[in-house]
C-alpha atoms as a PDB file:
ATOM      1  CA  UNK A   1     -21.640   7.982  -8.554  1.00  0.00           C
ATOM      2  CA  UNK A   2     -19.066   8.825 -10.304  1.00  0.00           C
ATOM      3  CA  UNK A   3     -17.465  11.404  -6.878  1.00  0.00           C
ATOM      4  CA  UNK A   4     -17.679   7.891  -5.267  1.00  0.00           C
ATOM      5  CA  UNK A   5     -15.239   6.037  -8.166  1.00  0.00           C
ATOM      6  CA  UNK A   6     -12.709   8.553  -8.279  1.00  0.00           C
ATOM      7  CA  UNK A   7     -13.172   8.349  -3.917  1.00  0.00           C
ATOM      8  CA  UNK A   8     -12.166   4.881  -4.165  1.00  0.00           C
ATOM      9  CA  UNK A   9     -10.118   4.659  -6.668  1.00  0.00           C
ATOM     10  CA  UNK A  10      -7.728   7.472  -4.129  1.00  0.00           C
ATOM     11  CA  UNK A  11      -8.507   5.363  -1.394  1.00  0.00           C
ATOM     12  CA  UNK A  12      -7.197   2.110  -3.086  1.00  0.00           C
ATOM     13  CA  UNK A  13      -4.127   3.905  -4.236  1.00  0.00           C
ATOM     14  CA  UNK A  14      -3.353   5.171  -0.990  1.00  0.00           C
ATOM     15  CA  UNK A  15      -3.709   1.339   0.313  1.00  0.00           C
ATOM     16  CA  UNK A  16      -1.304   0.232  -2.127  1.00  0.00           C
ATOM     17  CA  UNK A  17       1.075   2.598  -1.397  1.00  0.00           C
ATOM     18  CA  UNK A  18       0.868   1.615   1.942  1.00  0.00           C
ATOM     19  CA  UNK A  19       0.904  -1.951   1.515  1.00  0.00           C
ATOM     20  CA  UNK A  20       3.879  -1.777  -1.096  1.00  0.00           C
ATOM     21  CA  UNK A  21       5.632   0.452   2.073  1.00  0.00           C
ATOM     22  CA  UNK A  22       4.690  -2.322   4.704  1.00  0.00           C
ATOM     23  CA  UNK A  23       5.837  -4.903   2.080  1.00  0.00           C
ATOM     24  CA  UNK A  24       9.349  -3.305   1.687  1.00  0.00           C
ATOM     25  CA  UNK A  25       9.663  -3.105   5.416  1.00  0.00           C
ATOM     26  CA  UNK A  26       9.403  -6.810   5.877  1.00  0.00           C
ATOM     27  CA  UNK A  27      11.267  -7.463   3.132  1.00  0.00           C
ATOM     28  CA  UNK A  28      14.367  -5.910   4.786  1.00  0.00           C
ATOM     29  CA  UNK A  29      13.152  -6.810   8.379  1.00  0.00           C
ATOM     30  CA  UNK A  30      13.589 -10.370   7.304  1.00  0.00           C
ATOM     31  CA  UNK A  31      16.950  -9.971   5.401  1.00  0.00           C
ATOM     32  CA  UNK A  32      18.293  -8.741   8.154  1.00  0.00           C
ATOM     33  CA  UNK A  33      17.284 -11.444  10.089  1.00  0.00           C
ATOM     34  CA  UNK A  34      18.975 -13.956   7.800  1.00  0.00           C
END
């Protein structure tokens, strides 16, 4: 159980890095639309 936690807990990190990174990239796709 506790291979599975640490598992996720990677897995939700790398998701959050990738949503801050998608984030950022509409931020400035948007700004530059302005």
């Amino acid at each position: 159980m506790k291979k599975t936690k640490e598992k996720y807990r990677a897995k939700s990190t790398k998701q959050k890095k990738r949503l801050a990174k998608n984030t950022k990239r509409f931020d400035s796709c948007s700004e530059s639309e302005n």
